[in-house]
C-alpha atoms as a PDB file:
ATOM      1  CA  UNK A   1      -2.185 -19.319 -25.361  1.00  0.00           C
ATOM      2  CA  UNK A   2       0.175 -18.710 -22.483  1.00  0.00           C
ATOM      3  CA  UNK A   3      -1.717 -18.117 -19.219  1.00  0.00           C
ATOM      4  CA  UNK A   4      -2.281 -14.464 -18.159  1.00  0.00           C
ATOM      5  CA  UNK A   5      -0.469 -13.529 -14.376  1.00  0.00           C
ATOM      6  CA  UNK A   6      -3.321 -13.778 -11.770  1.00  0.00           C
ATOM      7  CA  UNK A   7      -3.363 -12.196  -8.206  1.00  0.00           C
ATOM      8  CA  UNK A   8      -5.725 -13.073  -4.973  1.00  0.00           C
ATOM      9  CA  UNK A   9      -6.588 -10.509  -2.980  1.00  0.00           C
ATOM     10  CA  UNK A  10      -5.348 -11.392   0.602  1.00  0.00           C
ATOM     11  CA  UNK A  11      -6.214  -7.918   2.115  1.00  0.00           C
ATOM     12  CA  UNK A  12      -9.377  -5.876   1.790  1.00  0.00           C
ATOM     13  CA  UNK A  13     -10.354  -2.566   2.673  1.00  0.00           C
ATOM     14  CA  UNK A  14      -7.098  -1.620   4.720  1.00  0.00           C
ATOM     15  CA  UNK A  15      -6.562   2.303   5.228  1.00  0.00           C
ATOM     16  CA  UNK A  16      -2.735   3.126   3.878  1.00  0.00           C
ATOM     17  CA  UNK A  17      -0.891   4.615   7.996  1.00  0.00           C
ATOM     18  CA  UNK A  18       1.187   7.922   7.928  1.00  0.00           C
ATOM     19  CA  UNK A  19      -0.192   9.888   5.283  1.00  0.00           C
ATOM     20  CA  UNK A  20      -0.770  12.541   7.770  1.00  0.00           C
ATOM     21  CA  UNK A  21       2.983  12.304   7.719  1.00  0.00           C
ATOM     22  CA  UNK A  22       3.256  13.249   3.544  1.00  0.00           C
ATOM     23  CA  UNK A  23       4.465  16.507   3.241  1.00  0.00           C
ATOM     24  CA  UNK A  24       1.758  17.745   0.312  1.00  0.00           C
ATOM     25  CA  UNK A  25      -0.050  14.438   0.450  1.00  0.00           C
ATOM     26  CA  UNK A  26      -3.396  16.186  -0.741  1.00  0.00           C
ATOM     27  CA  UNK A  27      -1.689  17.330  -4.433  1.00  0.00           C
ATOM     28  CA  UNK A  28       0.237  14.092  -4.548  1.00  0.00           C
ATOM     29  CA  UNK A  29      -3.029  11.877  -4.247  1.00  0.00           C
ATOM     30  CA  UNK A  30      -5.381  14.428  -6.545  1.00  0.00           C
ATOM     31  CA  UNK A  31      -5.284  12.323  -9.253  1.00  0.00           C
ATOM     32  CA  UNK A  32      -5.681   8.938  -7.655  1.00  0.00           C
ATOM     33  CA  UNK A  33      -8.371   6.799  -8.754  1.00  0.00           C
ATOM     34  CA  UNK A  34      -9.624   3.450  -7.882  1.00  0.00           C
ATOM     35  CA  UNK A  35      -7.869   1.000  -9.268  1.00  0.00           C
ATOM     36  CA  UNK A  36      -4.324   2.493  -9.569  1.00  0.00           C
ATOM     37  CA  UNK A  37      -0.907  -0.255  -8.052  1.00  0.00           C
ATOM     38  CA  UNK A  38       0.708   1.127  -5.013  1.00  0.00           C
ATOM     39  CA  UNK A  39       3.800  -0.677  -4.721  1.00  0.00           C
ATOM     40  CA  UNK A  40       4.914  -2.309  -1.725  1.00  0.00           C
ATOM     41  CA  UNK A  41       8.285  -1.654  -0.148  1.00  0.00           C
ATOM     42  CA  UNK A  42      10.001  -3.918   3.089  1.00  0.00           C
ATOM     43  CA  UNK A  43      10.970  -1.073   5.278  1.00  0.00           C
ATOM     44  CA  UNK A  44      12.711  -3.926   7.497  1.00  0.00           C
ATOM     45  CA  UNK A  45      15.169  -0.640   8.712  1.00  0.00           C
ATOM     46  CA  UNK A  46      12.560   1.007  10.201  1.00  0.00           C
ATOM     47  CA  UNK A  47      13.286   1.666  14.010  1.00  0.00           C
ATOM     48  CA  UNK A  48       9.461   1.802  15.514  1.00  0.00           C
ATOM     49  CA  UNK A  49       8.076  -1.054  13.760  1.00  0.00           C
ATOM     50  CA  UNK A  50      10.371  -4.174  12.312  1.00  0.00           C
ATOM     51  CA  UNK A  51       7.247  -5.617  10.069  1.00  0.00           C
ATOM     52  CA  UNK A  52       6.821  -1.874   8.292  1.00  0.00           C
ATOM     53  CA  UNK A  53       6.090  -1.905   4.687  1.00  0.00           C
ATOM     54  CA  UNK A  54       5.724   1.181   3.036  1.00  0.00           C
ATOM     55  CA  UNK A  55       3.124   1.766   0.264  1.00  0.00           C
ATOM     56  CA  UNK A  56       4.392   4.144  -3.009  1.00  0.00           C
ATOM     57  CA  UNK A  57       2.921   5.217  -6.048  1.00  0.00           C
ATOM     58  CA  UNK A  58       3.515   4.979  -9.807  1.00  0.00           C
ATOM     59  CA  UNK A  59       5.983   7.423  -9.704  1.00  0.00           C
ATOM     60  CA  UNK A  60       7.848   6.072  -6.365  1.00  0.00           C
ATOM     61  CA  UNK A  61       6.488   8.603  -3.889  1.00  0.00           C
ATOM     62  CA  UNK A  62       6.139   7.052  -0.662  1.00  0.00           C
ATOM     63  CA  UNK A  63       2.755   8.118   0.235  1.00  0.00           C
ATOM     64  CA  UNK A  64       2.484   5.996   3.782  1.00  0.00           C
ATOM     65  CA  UNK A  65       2.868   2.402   4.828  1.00  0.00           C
ATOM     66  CA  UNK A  66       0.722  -0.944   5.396  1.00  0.00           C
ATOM     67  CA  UNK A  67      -1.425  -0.277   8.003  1.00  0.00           C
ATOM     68  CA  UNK A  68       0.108  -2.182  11.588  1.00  0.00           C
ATOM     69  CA  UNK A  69      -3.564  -4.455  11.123  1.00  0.00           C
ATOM     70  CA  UNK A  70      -1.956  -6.721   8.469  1.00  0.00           C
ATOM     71  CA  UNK A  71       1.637  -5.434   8.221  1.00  0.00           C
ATOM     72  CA  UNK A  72       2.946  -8.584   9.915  1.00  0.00           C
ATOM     73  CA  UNK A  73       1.115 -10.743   7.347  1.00  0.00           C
ATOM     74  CA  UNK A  74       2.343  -8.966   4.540  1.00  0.00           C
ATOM     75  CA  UNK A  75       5.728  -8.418   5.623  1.00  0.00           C
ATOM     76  CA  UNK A  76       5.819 -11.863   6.438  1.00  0.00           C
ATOM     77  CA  UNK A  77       4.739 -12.714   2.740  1.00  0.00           C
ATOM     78  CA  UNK A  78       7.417 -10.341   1.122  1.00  0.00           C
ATOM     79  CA  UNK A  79      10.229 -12.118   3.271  1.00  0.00           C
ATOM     80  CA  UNK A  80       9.033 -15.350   1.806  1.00  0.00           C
ATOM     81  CA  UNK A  81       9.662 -13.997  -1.764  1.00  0.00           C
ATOM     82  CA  UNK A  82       6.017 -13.760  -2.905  1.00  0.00           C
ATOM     83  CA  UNK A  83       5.195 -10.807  -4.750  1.00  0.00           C
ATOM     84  CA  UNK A  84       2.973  -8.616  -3.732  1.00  0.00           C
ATOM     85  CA  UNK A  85       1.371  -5.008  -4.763  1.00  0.00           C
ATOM     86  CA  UNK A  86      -1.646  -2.558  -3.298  1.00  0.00           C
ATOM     87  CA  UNK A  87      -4.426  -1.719  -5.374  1.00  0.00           C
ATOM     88  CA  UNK A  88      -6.458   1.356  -4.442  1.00  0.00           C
ATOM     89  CA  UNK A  89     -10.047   1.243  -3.871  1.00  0.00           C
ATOM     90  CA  UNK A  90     -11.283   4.720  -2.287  1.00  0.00           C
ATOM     91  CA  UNK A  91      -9.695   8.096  -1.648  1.00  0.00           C
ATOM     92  CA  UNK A  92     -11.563  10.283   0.646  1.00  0.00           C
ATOM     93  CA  UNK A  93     -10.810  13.977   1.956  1.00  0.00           C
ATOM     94  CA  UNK A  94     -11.454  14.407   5.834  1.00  0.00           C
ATOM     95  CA  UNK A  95     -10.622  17.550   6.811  1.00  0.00           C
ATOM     96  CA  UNK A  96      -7.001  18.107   6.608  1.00  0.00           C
ATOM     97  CA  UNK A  97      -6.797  13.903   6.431  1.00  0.00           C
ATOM     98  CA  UNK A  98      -6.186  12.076   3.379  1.00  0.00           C
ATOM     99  CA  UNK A  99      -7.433   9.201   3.918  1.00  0.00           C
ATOM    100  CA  UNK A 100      -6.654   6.256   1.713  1.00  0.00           C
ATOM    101  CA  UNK A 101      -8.013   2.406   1.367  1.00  0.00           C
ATOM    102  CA  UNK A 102      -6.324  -0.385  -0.480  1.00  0.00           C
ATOM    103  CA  UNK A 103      -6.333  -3.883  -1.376  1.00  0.00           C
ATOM    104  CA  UNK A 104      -3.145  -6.151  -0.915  1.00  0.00           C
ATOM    105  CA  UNK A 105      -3.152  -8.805  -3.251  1.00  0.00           C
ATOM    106  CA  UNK A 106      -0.730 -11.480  -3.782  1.00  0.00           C
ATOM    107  CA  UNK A 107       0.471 -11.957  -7.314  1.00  0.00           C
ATOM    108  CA  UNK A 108       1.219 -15.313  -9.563  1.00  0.00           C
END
């Protein structure tokens, strides 16, 4: 039996930055649940921070970016070629904020 693709989780409990930002971000993130894979995109182009990774959804929405706590680490990762993805593990509705928390893990 061929071994199954594992992952560590390198991050916990980071809050996903700009989703104040997300034009609609409320309907875009009603039916996110725990558990669902945010991608990870280098934004290495971005002018106002050079370690910005963006986080997206299933469906490639950009819904905000790595939170400037542990973007340098996972930047850093990503430039080394390892592959890595969010996971989300709480949503939460504060006010007109949208606030969302996510894993990083690093993937086999």
């Amino acid at each position: 039996m061929a071994n199954a693709a594992q992952s560590i989780c390198v991050v916990e409990n980071t809050t996903v930055a700009g989703t104040r930002h997300i034009p609609d971000v409320q309907s875009i993130t009603a039916k996110y649940q725990p558990g669902d894979r945010l991608a990870l995109r280098r934004d290495d182009e971005n002018p106002f921070d050079p370690w910005a990774v963006g986080v997206h959804d299933g469906a490639g929405q950009r819904i905000g970016y790595v939170s400037c706590e542990c973007n340098e680490f996972v930047a850093r990762l990503m430039d080394g070629g390892k592959s890595v993805e969010g996971r989300l593990t709480a949503k939460e509705q504060i006010g007109a904020w949208t606030r969302l928390v996510m894993e990083v893990h690093l993937n086999d």
